[in-house]
C-alpha atoms as a PDB file:
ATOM      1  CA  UNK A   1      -4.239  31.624  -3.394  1.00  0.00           C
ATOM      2  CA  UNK A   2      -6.167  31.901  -6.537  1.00  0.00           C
ATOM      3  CA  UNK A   3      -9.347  29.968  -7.657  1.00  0.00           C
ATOM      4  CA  UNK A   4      -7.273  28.123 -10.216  1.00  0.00           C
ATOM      5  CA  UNK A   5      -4.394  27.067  -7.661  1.00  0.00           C
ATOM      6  CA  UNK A   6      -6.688  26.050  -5.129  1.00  0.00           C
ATOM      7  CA  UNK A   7      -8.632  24.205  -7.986  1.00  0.00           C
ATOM      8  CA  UNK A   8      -5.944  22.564  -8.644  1.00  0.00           C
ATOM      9  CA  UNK A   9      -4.303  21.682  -5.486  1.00  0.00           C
ATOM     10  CA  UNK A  10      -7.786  19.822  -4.871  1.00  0.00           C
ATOM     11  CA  UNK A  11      -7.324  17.828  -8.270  1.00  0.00           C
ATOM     12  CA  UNK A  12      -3.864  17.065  -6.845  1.00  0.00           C
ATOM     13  CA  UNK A  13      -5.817  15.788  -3.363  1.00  0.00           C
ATOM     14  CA  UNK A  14      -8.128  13.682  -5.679  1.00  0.00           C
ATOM     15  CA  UNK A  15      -5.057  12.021  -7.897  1.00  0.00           C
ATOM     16  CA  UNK A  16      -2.991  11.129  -4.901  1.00  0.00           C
ATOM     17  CA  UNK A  17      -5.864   9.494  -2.945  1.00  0.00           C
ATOM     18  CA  UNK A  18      -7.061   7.225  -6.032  1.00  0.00           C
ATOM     19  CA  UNK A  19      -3.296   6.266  -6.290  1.00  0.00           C
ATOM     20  CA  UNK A  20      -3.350   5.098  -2.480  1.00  0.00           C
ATOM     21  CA  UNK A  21      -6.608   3.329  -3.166  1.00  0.00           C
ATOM     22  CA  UNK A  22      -4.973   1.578  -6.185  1.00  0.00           C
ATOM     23  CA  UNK A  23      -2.376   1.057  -4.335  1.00  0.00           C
ATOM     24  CA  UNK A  24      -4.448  -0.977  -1.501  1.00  0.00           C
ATOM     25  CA  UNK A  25      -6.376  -2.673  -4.485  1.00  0.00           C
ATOM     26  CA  UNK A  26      -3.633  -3.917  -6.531  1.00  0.00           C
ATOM     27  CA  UNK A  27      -2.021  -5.722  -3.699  1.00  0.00           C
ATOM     28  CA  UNK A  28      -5.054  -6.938  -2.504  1.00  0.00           C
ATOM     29  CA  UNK A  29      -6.147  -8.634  -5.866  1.00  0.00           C
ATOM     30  CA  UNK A  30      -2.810  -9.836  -6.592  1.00  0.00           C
ATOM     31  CA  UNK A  31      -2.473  -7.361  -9.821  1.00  0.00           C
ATOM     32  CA  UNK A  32       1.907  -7.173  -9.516  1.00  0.00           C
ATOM     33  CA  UNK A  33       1.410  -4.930 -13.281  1.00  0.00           C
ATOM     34  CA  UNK A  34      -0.811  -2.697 -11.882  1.00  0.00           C
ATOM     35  CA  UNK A  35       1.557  -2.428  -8.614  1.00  0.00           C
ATOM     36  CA  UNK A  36       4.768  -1.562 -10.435  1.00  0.00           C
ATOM     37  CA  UNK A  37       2.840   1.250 -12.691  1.00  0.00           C
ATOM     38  CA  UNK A  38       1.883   2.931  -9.536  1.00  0.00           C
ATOM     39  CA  UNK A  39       5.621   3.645  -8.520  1.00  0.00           C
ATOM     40  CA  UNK A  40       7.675   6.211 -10.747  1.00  0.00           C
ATOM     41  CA  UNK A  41      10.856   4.231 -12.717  1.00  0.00           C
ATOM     42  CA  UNK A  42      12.875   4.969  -9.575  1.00  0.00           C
ATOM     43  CA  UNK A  43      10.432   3.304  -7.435  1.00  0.00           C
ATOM     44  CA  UNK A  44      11.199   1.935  -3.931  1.00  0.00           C
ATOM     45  CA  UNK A  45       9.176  -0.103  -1.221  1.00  0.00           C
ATOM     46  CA  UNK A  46      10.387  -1.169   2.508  1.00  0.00           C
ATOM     47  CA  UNK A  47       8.159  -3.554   3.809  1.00  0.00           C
ATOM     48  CA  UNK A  48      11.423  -4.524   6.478  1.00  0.00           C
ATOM     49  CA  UNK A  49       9.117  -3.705   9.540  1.00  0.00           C
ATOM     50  CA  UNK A  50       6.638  -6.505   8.626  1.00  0.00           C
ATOM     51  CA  UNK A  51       9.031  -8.939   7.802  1.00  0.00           C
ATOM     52  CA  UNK A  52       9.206  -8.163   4.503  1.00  0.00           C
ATOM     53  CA  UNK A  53      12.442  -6.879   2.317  1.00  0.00           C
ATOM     54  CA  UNK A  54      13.297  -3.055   0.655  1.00  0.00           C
ATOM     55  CA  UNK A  55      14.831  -2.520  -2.698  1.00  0.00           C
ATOM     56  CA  UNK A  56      13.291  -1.636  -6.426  1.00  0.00           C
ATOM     57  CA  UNK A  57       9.367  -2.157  -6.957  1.00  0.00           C
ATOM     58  CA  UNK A  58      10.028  -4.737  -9.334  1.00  0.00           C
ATOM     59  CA  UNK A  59      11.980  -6.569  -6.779  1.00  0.00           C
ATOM     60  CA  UNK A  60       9.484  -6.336  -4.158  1.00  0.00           C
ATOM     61  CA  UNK A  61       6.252  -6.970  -6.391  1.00  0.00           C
ATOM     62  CA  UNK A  62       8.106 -10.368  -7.361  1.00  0.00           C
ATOM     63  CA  UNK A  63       8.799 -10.811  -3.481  1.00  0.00           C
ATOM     64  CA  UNK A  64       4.918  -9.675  -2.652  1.00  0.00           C
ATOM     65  CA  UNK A  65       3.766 -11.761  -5.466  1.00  0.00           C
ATOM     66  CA  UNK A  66       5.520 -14.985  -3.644  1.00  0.00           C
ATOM     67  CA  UNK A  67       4.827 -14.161  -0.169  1.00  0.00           C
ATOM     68  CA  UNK A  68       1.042 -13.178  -0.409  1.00  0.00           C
ATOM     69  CA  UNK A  69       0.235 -16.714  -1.818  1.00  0.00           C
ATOM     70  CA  UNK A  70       0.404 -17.609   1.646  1.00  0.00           C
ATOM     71  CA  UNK A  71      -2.869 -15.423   1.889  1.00  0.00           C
ATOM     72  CA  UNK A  72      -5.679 -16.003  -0.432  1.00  0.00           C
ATOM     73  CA  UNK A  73      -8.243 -13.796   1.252  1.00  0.00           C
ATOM     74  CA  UNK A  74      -6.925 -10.355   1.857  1.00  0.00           C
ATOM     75  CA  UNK A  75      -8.296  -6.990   2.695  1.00  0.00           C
ATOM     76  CA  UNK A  76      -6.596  -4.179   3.926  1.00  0.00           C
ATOM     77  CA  UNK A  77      -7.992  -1.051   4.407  1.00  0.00           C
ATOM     78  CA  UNK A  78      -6.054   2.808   4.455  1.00  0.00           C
ATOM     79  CA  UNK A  79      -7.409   5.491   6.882  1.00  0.00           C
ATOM     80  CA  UNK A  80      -6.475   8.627   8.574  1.00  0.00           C
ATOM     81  CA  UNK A  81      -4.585  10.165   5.554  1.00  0.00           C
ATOM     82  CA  UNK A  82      -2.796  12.991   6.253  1.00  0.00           C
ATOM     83  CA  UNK A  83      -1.052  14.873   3.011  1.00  0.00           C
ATOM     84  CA  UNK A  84       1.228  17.297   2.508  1.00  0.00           C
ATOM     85  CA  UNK A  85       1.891  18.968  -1.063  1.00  0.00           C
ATOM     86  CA  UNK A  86       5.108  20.695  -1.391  1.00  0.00           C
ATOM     87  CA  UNK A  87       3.976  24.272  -1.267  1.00  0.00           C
ATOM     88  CA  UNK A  88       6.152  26.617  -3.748  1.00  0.00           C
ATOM     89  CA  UNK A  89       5.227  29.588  -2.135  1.00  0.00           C
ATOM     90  CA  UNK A  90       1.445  29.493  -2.497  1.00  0.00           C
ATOM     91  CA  UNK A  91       1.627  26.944  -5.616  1.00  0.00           C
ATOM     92  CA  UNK A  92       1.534  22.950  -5.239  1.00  0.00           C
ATOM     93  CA  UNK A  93       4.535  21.402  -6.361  1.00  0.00           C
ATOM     94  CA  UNK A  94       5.521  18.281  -8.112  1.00  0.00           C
ATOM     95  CA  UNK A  95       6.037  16.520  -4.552  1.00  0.00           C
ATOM     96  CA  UNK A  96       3.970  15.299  -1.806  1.00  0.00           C
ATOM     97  CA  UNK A  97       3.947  13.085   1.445  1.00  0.00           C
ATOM     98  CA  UNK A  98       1.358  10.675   2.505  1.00  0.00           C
ATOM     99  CA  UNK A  99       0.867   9.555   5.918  1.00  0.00           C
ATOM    100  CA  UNK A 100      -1.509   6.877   6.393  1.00  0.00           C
ATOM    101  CA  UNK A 101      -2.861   4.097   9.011  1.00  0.00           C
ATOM    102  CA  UNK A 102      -3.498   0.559   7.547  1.00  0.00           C
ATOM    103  CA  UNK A 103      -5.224  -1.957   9.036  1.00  0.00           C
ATOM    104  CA  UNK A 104      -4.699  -5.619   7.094  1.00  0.00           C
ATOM    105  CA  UNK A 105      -7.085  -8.854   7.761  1.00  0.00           C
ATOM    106  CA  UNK A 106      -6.131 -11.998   5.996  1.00  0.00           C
ATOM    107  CA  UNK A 107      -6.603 -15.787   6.121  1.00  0.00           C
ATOM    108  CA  UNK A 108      -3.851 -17.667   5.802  1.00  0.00           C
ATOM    109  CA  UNK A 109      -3.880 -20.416   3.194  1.00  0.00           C
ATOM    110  CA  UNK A 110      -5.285 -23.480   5.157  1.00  0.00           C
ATOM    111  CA  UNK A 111      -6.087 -27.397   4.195  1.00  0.00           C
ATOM    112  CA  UNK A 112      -9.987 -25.890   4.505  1.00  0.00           C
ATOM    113  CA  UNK A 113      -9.730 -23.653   1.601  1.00  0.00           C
ATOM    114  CA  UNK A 114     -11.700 -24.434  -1.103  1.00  0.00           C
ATOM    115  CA  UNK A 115     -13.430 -26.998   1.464  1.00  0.00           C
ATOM    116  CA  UNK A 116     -16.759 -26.939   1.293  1.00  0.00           C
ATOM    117  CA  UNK A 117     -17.486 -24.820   4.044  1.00  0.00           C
ATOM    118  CA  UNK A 118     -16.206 -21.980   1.853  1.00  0.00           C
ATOM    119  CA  UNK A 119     -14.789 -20.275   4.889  1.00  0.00           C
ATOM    120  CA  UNK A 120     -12.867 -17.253   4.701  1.00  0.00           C
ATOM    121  CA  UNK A 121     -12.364 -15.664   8.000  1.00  0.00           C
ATOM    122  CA  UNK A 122      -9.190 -13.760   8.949  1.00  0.00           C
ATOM    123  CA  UNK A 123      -6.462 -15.135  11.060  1.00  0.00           C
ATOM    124  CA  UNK A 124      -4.138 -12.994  10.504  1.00  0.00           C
ATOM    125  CA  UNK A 125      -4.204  -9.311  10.914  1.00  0.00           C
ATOM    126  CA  UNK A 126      -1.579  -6.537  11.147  1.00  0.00           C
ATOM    127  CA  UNK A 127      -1.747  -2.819  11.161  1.00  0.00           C
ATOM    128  CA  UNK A 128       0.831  -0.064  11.160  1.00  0.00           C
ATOM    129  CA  UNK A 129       1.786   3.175   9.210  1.00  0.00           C
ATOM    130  CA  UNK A 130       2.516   3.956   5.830  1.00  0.00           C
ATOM    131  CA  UNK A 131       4.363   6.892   4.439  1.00  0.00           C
ATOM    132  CA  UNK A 132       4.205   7.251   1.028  1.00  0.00           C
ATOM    133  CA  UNK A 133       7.101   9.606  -0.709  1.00  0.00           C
ATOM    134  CA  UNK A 134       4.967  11.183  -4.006  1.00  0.00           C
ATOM    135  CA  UNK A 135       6.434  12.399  -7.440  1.00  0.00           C
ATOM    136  CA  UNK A 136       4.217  14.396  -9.860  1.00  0.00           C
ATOM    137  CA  UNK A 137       5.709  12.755 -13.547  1.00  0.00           C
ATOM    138  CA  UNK A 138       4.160  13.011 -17.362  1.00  0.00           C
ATOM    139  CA  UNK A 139       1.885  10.376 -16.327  1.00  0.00           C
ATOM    140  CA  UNK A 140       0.405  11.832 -13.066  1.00  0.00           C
ATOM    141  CA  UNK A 141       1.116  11.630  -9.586  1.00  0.00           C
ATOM    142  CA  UNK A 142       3.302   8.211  -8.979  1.00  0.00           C
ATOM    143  CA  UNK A 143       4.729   6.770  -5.734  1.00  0.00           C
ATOM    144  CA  UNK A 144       8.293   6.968  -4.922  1.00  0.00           C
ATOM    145  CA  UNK A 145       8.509   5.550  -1.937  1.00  0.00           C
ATOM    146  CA  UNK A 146       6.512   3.420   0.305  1.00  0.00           C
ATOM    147  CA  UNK A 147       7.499   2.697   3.644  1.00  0.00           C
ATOM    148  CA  UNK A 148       5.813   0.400   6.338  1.00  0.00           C
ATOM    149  CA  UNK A 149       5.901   1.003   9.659  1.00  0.00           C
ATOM    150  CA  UNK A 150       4.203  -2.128  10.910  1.00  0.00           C
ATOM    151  CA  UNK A 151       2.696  -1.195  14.406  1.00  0.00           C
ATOM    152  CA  UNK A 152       1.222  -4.372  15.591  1.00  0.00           C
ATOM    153  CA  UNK A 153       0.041  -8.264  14.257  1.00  0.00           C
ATOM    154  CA  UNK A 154      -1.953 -10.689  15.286  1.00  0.00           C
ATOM    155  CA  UNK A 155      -2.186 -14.652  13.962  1.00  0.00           C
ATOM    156  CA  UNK A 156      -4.625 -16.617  16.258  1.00  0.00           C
ATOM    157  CA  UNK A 157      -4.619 -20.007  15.365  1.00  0.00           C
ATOM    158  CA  UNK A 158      -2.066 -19.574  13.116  1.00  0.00           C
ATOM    159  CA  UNK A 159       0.907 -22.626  12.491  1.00  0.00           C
ATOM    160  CA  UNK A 160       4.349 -22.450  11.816  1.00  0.00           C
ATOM    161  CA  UNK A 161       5.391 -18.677  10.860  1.00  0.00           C
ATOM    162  CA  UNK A 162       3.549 -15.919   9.394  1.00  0.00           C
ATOM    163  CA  UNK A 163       5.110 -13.252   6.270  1.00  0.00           C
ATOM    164  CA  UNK A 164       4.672  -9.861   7.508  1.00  0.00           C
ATOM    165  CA  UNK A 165       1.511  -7.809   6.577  1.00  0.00           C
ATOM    166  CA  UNK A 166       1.947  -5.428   3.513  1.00  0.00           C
END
């Protein structure tokens, strides 16, 4: 591999991990626009696995818009990434897999909020898998797929039932 290719395999690296990251942050602050501009126009998510639904992004951002209402105070966080670039014989290619642990506190929405107590402590929490299926397109590296393995959740204290993690 040459200087240049491995130069730019690392760029590659860089791109895909600050679309993961706005991937966590858009959902996290509730920003559906910046959600759907993550995915290519052929987009898909499967949240099934944590109660959630599959289909087009801009089906599920108006579903994850809905749903995470439920949860004003949310934080998840994306770890152990492992990636794989599609390797053209010693050249990245315009694909790429993502494997990736989440781990997802929230607080459900509860008579205390905006109480004066200003409490924001999870009670819900769920953690899983992720694989994200990456496309390299004019605008840079864009999801194709995102699939959620949901592993485990937890809800102490919770009432009445819980929407799946994301």
């Amino acid at each position: 591999m040459t200087q240049r290719v491995e130069l730019a395999t690392v760029m590659d690296r860089l791109d895909i991990d600050e679309l993961v990251t706005g991937y966590a942050v858009a959902v996290d602050d509730g920003a559906w626009a910046d959600y759907r501009a993550l995915f290519a126009p052929d987009g898909r998510a499967d949240y099934r696995t944590a109660g959630g639904i599959e289909g087009p992004v801009t089906e599920v951002a108006e579903w994850l818009a809905e749903t995470m209402r439920l949860f004003p105070v949310r934080q998840h966080l994306i770890v152990n990434r492992r990636l794989r670039i599609q390797d053209l014989g010693g050249y990245p290619g315009d694909r790429a897999e993502l494997q990736a642990d989440y781990v997802n506190p929230m607080r459900l929405r509860s008579p205390q909020d905006g109480a004066a107590d200003g409490s924001t402590e999870p009670n819900f929490m769920s953690g899983g898998r992720y694989t994200f299926s990456l496309v390299r397109t004019d605008e840079g590296w864009r999801l194709r797929t995102v699939l959620v393995q949901e592993k485990w959740r937890s809800a102490p204290g919770a009432r009445g039932p819980v929407a799946g993690g994301v």
